[in-house]
N, C-alpha and C. Protein backbone atom coordinates (compact mmCIF):
# COMPACT_ATOMS: atom_id res chain seq x y z
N UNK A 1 74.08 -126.83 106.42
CA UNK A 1 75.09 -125.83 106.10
C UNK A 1 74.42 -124.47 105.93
N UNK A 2 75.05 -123.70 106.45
CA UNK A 2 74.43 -121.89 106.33
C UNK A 2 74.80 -121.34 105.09
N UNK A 3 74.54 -120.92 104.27
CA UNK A 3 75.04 -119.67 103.92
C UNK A 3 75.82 -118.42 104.28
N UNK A 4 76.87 -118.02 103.97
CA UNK A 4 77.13 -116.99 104.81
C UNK A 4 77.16 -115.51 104.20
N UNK A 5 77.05 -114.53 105.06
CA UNK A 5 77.23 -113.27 103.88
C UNK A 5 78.68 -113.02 103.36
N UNK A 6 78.91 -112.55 102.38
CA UNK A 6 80.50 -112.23 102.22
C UNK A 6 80.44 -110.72 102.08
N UNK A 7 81.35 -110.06 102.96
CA UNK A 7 82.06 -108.62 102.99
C UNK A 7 82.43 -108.33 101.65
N UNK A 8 82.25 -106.93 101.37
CA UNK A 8 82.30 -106.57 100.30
C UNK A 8 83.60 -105.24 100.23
N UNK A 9 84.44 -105.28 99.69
CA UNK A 9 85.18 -103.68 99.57
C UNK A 9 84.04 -102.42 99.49
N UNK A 10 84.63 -101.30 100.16
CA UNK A 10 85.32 -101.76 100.82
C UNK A 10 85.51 -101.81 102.76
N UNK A 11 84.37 -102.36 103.16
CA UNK A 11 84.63 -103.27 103.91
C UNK A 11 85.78 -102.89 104.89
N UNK A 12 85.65 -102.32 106.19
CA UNK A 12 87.04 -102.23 107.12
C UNK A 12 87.58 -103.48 107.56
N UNK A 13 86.37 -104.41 107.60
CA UNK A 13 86.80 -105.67 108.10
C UNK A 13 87.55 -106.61 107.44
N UNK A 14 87.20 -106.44 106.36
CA UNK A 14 88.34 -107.35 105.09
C UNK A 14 89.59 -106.84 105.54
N UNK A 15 90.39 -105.73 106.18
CA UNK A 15 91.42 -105.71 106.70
C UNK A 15 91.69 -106.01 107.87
N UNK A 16 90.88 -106.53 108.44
CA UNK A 16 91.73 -107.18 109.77
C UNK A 16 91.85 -108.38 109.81
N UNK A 17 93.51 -108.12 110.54
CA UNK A 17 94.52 -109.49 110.57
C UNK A 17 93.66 -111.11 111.06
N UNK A 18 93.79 -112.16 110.15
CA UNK A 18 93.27 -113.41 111.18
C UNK A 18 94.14 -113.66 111.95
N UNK A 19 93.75 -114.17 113.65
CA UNK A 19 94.66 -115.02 114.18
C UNK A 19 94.24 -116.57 113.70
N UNK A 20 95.74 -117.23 114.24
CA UNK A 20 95.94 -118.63 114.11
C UNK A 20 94.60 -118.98 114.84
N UNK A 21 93.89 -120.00 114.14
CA UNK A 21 92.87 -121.26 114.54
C UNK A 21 93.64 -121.94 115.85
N UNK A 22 93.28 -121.99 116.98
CA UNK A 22 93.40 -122.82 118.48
C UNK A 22 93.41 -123.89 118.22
N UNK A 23 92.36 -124.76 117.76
CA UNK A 23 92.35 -125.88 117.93
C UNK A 23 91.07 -126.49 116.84
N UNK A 24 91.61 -127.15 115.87
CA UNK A 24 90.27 -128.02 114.52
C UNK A 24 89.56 -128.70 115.51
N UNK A 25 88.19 -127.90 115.76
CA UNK A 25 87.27 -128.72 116.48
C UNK A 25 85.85 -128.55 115.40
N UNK A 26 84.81 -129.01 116.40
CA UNK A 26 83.63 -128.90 115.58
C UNK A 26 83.37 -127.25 115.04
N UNK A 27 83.39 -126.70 116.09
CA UNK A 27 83.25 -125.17 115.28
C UNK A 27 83.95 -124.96 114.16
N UNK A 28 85.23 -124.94 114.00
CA UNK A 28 86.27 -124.76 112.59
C UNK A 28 85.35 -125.84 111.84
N UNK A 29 85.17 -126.72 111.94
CA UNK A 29 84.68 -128.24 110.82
C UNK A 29 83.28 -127.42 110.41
N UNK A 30 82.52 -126.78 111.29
CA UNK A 30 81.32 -126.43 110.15
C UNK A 30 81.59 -125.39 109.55
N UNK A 31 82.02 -124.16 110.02
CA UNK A 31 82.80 -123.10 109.46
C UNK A 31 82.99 -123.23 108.16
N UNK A 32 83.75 -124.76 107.66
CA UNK A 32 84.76 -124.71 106.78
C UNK A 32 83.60 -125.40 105.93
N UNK A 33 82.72 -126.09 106.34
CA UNK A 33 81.47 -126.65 105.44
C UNK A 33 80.87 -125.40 105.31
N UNK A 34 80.23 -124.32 106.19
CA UNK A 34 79.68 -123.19 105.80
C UNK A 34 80.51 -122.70 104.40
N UNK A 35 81.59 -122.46 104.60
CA UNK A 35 82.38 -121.64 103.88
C UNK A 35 82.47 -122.21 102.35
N UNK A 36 82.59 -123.87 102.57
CA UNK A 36 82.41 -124.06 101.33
C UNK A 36 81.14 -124.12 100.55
N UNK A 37 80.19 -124.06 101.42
CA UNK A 37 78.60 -124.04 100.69
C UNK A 37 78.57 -122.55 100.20
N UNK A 38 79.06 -121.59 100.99
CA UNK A 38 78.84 -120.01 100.42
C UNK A 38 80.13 -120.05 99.02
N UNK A 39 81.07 -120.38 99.38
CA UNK A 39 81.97 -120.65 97.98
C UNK A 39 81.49 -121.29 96.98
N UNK A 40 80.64 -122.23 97.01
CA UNK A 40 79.83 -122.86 95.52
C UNK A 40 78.99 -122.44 95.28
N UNK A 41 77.65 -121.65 96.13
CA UNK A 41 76.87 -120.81 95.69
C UNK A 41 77.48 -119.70 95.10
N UNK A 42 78.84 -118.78 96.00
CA UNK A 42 78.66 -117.60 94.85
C UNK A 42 79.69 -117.61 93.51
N UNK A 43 79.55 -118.88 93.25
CA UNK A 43 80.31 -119.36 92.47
C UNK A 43 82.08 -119.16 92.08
N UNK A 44 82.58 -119.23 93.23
CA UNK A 44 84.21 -118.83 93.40
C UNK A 44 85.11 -119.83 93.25
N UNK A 45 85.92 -119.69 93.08
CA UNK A 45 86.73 -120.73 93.39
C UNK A 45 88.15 -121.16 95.15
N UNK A 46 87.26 -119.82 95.13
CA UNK A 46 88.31 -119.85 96.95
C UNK A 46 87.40 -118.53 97.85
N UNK A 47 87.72 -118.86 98.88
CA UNK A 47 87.05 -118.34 100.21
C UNK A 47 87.79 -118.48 101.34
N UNK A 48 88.41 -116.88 101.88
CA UNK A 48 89.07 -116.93 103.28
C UNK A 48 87.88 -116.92 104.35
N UNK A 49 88.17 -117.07 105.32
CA UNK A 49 86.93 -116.72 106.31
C UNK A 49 87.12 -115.26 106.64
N UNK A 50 88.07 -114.61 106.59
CA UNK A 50 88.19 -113.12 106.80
C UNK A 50 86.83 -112.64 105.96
N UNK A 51 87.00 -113.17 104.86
CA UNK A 51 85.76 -112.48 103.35
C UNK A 51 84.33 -112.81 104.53
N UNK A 52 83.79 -113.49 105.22
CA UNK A 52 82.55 -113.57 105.82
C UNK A 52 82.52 -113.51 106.83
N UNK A 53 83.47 -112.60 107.32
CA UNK A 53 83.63 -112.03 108.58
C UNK A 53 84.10 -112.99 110.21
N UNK A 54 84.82 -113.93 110.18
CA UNK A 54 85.38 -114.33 110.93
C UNK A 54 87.14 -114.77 110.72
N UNK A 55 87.59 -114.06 111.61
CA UNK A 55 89.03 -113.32 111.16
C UNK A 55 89.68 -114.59 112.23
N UNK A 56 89.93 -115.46 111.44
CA UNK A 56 91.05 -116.71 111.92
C UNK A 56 91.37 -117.31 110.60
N UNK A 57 92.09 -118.09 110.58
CA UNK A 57 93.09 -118.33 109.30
C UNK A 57 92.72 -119.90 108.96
N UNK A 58 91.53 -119.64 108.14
CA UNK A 58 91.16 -120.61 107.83
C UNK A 58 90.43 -120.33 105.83
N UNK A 59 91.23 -121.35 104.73
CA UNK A 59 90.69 -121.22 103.85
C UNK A 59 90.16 -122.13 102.89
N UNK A 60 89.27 -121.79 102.39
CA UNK A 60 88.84 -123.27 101.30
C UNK A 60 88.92 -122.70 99.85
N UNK A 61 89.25 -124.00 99.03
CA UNK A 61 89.41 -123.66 97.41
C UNK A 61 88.93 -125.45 96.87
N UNK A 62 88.18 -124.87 95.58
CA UNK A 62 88.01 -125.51 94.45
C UNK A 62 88.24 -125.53 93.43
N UNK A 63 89.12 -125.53 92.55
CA UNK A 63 89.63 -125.48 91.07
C UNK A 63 89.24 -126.27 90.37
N UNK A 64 88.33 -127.21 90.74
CA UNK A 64 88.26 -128.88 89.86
C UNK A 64 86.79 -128.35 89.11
N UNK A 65 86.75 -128.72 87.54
CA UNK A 65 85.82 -128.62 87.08
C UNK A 65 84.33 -129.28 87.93
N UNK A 66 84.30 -130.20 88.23
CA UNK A 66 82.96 -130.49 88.58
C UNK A 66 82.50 -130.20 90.16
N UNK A 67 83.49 -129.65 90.95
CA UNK A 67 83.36 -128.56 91.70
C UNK A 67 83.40 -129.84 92.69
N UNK A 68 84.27 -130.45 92.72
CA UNK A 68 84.11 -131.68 94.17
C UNK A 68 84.98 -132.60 94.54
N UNK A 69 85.95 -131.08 94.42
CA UNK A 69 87.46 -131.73 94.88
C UNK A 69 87.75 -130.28 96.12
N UNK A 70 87.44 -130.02 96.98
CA UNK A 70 87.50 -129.35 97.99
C UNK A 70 88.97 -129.40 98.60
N UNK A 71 89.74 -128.32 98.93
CA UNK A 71 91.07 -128.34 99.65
C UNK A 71 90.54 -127.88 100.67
N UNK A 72 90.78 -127.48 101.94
CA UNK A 72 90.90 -126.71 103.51
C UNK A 72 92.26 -126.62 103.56
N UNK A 73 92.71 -125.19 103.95
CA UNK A 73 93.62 -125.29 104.46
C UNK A 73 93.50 -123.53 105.80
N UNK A 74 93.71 -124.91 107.13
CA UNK A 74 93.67 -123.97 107.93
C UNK A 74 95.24 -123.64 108.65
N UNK A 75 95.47 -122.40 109.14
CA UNK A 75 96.61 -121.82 109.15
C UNK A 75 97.99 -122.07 108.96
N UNK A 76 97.59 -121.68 107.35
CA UNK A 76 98.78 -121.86 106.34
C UNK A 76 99.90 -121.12 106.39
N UNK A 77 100.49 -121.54 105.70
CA UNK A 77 102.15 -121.24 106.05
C UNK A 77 102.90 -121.36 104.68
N UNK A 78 103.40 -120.11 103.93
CA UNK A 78 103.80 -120.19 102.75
C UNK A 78 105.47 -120.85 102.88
N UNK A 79 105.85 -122.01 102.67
CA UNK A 79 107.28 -122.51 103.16
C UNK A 79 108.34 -122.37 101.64
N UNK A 80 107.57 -122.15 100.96
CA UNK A 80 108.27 -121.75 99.58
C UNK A 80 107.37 -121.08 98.50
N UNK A 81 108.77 -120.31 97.75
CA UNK A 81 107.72 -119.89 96.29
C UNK A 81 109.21 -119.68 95.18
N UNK A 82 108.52 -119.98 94.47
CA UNK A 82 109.57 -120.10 93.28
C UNK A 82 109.56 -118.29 92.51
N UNK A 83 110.91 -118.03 92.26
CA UNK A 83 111.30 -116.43 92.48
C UNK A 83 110.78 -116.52 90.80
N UNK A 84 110.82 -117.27 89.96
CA UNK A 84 109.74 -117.33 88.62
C UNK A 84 108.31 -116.64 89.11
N UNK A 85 108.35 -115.49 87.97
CA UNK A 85 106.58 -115.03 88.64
C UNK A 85 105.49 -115.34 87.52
N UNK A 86 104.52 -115.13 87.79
CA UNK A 86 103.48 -114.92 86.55
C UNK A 86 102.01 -113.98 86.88
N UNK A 87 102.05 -113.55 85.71
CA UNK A 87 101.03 -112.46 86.42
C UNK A 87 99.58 -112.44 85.66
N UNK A 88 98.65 -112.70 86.16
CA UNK A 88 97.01 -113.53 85.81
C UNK A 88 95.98 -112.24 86.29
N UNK A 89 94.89 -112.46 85.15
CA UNK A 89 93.59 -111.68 85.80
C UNK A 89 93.32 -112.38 86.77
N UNK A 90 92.92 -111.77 88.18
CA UNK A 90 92.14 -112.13 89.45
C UNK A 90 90.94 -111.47 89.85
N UNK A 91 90.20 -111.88 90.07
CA UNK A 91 88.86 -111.64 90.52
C UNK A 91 88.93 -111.75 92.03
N UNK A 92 88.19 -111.25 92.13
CA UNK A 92 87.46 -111.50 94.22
C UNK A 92 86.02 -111.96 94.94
N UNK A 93 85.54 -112.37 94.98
CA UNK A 93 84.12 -112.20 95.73
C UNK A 93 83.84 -111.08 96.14
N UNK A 94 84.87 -110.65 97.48
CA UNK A 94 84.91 -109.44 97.93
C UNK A 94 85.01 -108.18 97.27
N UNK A 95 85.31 -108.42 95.63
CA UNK A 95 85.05 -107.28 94.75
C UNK A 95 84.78 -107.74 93.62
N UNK A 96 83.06 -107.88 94.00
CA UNK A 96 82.18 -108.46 92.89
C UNK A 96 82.51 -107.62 91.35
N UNK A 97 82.96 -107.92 90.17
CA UNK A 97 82.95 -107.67 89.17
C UNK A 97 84.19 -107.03 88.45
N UNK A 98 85.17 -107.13 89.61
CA UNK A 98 86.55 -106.38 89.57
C UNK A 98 87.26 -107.36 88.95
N UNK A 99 88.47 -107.19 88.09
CA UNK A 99 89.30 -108.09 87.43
C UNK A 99 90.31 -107.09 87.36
N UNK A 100 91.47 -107.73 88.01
CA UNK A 100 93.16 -106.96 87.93
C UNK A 100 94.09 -108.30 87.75
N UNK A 101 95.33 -107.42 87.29
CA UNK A 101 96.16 -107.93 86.46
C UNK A 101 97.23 -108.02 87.96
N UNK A 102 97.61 -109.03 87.93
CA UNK A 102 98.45 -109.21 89.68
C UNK A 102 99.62 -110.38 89.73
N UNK A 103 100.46 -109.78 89.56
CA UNK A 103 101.55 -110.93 89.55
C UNK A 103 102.25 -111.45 91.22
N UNK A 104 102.40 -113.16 90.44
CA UNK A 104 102.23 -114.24 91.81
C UNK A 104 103.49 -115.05 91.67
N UNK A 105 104.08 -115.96 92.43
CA UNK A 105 105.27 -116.93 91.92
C UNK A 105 104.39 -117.66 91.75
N UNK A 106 105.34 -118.82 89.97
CA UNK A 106 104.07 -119.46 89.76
C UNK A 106 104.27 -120.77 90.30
N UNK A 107 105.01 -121.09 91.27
CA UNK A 107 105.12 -122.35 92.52
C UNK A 107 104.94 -121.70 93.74
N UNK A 108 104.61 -123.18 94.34
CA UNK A 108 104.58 -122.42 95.55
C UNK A 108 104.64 -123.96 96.57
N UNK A 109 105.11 -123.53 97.85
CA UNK A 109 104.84 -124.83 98.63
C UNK A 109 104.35 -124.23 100.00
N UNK A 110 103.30 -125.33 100.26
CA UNK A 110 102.36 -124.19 101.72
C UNK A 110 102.07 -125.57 102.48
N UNK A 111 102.17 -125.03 104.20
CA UNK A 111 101.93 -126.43 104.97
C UNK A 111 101.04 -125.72 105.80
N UNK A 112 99.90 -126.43 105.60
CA UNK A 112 98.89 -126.43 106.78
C UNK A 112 97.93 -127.21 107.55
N UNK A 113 97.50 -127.29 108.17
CA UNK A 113 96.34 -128.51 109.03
C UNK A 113 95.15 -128.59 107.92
N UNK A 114 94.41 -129.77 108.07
CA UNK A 114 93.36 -130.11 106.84
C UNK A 114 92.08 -130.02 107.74
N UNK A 115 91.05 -130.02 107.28
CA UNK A 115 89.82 -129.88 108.19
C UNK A 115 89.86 -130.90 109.53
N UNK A 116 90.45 -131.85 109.79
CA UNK A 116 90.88 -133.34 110.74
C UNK A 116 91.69 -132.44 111.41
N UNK A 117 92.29 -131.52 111.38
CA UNK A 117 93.60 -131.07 112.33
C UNK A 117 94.82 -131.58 111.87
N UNK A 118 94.76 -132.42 110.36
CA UNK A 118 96.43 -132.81 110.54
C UNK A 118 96.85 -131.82 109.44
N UNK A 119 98.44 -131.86 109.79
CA UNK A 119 99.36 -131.03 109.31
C UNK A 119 99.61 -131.96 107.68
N UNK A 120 99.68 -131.28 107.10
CA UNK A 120 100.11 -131.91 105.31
C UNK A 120 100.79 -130.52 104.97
N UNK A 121 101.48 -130.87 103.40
CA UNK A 121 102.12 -129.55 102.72
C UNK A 121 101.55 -130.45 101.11
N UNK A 122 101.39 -128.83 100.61
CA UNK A 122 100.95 -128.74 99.02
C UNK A 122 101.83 -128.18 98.37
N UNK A 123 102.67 -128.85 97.11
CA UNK A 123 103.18 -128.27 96.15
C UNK A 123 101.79 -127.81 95.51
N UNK A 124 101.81 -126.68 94.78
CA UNK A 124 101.29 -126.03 94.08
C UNK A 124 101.90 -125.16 92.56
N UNK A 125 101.16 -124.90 91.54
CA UNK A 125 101.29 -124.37 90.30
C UNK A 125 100.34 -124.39 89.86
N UNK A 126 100.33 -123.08 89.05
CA UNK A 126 99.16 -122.89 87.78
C UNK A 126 97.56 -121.96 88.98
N UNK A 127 96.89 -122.29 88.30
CA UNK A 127 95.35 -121.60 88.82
C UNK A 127 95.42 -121.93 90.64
N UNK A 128 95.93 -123.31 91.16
CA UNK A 128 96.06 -123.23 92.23
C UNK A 128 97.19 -122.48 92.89
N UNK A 129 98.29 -122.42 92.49
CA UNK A 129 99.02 -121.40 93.37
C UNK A 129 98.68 -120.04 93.45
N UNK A 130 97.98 -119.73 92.31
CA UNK A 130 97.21 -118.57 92.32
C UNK A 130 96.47 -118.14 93.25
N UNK A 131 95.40 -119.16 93.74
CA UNK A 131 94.27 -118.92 94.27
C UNK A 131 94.33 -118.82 95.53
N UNK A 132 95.91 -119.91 96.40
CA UNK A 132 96.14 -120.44 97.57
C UNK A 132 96.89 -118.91 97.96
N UNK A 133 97.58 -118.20 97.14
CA UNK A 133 98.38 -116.94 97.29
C UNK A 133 97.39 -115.87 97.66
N UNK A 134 96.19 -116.06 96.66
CA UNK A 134 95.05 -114.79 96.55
C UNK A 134 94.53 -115.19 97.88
N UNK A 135 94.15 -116.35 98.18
CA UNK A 135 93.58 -116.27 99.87
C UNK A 135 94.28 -116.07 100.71
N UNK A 136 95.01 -116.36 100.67
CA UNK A 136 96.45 -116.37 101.73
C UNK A 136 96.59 -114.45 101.93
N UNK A 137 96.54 -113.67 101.30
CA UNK A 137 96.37 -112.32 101.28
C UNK A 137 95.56 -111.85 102.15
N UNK A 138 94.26 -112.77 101.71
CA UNK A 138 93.16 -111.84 102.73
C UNK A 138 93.08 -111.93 104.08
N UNK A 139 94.06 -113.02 104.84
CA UNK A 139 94.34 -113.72 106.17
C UNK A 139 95.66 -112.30 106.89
């Protein structure tokens, strides 16, 4: 697994749009192992690939205390959010040391392909709908 660098604000490239992932092949599958090895080193809890400079819509998150419960979700699709909001300090990688106050719905339901290529959907709440919203931004 590589390391990868992560873009920093502010960064022109952190704004450009990802396209949709073609096709979960081996390239996306290490990508998404890269991505999660640079996500546990810089100790985050989520990582778009936009943040390390490859702009397709692919993201990984960890919320689980012992750091080894891994989600992928490649080009996601927000199919619901509950009009209830809540609004949480967020941090970034991409803006090492920054903390803002950012309000999110605090459900959410998102369907996307898993590192295998298959299609699943996640109810979400709490720190994860958070996080799946905060990546979902940078795409």
């Amino acid at each position: 697994m590589a390391l990868l660098p992560i873009l920093c604000y502010p960064d022109a490239r952190l704004h450009q749009v990802a396209r949709p992932v073609q096709a979960v092949d081996a390239r996306i599958q290490k990508l998404v192992q890269d991505m999660l090895h640079t996500m546990y080193e810089a100790q985050g809890i989520g990582l778009a690939a936009t943040q390390v400079d490859v702009h397709e819509r692919v993201i990984v998150i960890d919320i689980s205390e012992q750091r080894n419960e891994p989600l992928v979700l490649i080009n996601p699709e927000l199919i619901w959010a509950s009009t209830d909001k809540q609004r949480n300090e967020e941090g970034c990688l991409s803006v090492p040391g920054v903390y803002d106050g950012v309000e999110r719905a605090s459900a959410i339901r998102v369907r996307a392909l898993n590192a295998q290529g298959q299609s699943h959907e996640i109810a979400a709440e709490g720190l994860l709908a958070v996080c799946i919203q905060h990546e979902m931004d940078h795409l």
